[in-house]
PDB file of N, CA and C in Angstrom:
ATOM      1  N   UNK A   1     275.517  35.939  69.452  1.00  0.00           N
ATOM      2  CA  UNK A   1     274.122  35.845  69.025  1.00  0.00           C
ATOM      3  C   UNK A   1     273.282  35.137  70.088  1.00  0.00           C
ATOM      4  N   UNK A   2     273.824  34.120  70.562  1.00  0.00           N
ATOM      5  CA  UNK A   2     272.930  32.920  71.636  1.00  0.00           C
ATOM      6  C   UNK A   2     272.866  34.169  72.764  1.00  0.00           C
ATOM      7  N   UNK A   3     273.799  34.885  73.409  1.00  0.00           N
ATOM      8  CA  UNK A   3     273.794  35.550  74.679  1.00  0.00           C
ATOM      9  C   UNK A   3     272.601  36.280  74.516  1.00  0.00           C
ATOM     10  N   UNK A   4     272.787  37.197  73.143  1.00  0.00           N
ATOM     11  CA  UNK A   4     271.502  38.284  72.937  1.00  0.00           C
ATOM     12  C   UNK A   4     270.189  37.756  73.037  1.00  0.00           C
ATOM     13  N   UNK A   5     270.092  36.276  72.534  1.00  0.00           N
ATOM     14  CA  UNK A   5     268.863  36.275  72.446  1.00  0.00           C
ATOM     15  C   UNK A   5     268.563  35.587  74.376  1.00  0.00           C
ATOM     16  N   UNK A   6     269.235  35.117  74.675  1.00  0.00           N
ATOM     17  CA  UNK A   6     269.094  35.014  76.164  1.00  0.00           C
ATOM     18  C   UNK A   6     268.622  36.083  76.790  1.00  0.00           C
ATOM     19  N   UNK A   7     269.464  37.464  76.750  1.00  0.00           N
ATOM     20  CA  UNK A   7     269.202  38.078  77.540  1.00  0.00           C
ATOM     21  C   UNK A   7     268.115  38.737  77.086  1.00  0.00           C
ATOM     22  N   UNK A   8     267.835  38.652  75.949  1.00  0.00           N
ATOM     23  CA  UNK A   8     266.349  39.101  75.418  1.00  0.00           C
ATOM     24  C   UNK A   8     265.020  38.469  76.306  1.00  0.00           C
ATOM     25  N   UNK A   9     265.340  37.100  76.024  1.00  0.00           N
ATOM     26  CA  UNK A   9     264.342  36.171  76.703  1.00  0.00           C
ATOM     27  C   UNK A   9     263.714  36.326  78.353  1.00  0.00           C
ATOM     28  N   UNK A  10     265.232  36.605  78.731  1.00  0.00           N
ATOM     29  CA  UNK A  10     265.468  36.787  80.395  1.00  0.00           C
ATOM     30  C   UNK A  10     264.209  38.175  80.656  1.00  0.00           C
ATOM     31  N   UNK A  11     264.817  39.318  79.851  1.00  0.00           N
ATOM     32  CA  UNK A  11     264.229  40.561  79.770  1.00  0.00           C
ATOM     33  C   UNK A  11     262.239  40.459  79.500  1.00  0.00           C
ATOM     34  N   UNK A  12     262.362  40.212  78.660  1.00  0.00           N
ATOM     35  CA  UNK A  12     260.475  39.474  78.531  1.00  0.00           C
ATOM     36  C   UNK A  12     259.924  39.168  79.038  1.00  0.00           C
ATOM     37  N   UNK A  13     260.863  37.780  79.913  1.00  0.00           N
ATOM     38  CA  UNK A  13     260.244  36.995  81.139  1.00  0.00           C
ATOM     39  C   UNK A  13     259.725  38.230  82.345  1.00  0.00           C
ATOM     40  N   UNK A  14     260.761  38.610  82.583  1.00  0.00           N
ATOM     41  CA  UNK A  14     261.120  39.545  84.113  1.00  0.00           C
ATOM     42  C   UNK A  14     260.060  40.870  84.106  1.00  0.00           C
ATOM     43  N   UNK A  15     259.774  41.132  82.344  1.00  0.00           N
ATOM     44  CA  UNK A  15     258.666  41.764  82.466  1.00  0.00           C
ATOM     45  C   UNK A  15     257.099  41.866  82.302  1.00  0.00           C
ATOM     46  N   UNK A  16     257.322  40.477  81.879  1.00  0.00           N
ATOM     47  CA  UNK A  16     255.800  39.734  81.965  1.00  0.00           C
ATOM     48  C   UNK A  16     255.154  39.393  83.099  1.00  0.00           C
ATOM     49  N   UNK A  17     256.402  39.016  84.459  1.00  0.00           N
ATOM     50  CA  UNK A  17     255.937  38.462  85.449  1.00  0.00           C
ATOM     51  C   UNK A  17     256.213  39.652  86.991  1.00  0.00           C
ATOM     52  N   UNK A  18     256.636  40.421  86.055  1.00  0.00           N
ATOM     53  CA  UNK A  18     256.214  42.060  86.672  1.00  0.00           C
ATOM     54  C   UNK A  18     254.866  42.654  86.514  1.00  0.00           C
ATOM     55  N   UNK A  19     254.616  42.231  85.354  1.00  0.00           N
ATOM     56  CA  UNK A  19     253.465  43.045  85.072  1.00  0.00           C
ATOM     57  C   UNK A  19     252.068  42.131  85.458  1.00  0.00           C
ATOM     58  N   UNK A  20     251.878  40.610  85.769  1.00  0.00           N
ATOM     59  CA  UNK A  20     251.152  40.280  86.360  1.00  0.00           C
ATOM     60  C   UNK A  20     251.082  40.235  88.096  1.00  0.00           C
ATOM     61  N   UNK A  21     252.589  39.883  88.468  1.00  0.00           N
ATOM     62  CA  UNK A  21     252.318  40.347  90.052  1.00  0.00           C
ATOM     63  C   UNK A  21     251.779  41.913  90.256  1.00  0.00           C
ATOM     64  N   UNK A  22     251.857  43.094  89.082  1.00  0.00           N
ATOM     65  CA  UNK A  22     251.006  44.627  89.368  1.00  0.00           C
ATOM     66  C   UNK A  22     250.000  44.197  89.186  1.00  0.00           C
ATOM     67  N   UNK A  23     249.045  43.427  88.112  1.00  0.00           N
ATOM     68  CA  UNK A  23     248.002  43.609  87.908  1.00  0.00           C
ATOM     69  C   UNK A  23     247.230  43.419  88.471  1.00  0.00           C
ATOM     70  N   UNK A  24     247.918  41.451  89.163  1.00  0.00           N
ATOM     71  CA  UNK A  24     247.206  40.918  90.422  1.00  0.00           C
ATOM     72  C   UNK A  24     246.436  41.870  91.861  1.00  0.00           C
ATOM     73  N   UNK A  25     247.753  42.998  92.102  1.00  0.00           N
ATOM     74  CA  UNK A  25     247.833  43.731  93.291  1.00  0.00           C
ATOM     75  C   UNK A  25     246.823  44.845  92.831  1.00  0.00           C
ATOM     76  N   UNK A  26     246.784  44.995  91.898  1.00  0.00           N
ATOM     77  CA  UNK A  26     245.900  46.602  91.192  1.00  0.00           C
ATOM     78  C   UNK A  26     244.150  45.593  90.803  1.00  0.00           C
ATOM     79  N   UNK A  27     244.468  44.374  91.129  1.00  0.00           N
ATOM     80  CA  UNK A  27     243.040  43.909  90.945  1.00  0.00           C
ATOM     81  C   UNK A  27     242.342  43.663  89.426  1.00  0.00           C
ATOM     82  N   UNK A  28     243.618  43.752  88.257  1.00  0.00           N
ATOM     83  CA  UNK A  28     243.064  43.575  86.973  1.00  0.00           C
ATOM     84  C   UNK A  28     243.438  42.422  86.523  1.00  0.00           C
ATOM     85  N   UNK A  29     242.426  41.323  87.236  1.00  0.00           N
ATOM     86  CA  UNK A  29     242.736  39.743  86.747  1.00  0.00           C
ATOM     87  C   UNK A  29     242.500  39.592  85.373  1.00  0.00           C
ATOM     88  N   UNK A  30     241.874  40.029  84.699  1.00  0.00           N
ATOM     89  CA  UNK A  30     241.565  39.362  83.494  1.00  0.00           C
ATOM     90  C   UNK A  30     243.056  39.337  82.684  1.00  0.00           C
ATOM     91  N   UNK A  31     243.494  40.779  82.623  1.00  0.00           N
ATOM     92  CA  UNK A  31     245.044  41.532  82.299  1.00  0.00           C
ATOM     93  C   UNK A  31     245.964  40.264  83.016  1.00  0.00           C
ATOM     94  N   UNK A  32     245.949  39.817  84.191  1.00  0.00           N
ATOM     95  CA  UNK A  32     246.993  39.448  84.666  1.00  0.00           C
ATOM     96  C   UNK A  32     246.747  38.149  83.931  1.00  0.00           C
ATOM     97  N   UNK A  33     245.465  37.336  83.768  1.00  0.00           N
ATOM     98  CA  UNK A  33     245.227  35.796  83.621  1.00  0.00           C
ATOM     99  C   UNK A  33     245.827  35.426  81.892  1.00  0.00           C
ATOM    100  N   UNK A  34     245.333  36.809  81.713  1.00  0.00           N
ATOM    101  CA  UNK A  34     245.986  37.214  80.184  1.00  0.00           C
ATOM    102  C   UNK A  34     247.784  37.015  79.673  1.00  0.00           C
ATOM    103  N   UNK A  35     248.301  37.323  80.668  1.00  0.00           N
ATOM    104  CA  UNK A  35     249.859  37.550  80.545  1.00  0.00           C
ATOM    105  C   UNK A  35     250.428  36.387  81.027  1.00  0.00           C
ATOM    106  N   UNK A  36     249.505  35.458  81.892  1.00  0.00           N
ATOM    107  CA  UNK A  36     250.172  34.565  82.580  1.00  0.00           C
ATOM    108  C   UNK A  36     249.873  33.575  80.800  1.00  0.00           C
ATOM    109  N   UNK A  37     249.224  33.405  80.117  1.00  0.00           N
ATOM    110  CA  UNK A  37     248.829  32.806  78.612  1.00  0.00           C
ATOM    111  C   UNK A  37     249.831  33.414  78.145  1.00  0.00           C
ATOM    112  N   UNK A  38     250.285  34.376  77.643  1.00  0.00           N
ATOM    113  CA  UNK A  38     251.947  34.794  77.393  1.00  0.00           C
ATOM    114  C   UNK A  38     252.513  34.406  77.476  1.00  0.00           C
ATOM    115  N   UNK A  39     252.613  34.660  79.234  1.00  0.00           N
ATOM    116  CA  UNK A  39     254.100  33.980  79.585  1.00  0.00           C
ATOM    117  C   UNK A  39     253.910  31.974  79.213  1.00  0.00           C
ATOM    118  N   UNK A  40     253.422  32.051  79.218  1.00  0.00           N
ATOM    119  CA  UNK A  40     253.010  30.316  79.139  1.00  0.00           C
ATOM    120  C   UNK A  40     253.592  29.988  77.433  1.00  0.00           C
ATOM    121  N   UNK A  41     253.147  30.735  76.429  1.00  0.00           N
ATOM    122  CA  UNK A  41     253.228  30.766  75.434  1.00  0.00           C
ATOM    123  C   UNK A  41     254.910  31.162  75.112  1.00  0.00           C
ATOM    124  N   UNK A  42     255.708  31.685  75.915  1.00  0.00           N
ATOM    125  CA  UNK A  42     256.694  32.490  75.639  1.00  0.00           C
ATOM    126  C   UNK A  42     257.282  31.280  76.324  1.00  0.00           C
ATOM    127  N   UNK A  43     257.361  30.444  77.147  1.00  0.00           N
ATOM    128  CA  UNK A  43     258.182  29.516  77.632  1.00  0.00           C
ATOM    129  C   UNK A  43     257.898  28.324  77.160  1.00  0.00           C
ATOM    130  N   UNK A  44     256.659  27.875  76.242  1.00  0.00           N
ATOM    131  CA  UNK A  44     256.658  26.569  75.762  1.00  0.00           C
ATOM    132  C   UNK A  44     257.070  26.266  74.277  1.00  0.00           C
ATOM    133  N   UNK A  45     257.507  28.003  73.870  1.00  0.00           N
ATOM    134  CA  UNK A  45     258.291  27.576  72.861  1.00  0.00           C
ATOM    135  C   UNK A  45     257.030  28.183  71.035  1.00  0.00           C
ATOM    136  N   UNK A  46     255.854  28.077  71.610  1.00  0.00           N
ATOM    137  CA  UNK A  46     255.095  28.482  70.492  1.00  0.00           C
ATOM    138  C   UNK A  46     254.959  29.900  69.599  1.00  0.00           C
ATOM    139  N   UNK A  47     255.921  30.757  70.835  1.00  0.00           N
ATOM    140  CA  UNK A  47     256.208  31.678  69.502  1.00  0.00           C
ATOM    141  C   UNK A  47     256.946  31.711  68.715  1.00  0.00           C
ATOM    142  N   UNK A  48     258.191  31.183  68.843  1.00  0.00           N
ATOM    143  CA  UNK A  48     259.412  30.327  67.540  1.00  0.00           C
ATOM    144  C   UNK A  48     258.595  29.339  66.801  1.00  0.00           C
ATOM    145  N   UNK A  49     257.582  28.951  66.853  1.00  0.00           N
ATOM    146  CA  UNK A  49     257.062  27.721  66.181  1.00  0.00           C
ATOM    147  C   UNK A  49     256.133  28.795  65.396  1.00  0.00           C
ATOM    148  N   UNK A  50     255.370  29.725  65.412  1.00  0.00           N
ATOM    149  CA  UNK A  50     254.910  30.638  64.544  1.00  0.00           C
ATOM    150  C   UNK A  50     255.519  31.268  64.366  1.00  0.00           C
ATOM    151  N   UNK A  51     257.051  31.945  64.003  1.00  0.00           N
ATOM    152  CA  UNK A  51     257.554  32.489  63.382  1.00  0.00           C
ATOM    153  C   UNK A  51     258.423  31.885  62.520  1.00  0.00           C
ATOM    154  N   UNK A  52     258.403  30.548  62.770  1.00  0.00           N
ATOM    155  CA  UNK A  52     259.245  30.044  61.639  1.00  0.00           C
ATOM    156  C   UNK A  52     258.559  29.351  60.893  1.00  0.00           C
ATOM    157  N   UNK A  53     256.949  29.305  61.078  1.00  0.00           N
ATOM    158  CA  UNK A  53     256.014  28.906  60.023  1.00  0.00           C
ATOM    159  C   UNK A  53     255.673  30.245  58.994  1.00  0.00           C
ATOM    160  N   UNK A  54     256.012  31.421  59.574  1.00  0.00           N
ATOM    161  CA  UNK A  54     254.814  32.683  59.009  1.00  0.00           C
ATOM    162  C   UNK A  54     256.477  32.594  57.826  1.00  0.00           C
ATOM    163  N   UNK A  55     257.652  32.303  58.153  1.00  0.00           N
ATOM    164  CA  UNK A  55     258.710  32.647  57.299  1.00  0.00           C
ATOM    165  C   UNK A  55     259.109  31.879  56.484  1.00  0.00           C
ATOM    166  N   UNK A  56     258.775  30.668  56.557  1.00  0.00           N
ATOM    167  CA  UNK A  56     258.666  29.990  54.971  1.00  0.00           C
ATOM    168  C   UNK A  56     257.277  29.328  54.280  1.00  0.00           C
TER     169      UNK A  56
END
């Protein structure tokens, strides 16, 4: 269970910070400034903290 959700995590990351180094290069900052709030959000932990509020 721990591995899956690792490699889940790993997977998210790798494509969040894919998709802002394109956006950067394709010139769609707002998109990229956007994902980098994601990714920010996805590593400080606040989307487990709203999903385990929305579930009890």
């Amino acid at each position: 269970m721990k591995r899956g959700i690792t490699l889940a995590l790993w997977s998210i990351s790798t494509v969040v910070i894919s998709a802002i180094v394109l956006n950067f290069y394709l010139s769609y900052f707002t998109l990229a400034y956007a994902l980098i709030g994601v990714l920010f959000l996805l590593i400080s932990g606040w989307g487990y903290v709203v999903q385990d509020r929305l579930l009890f």
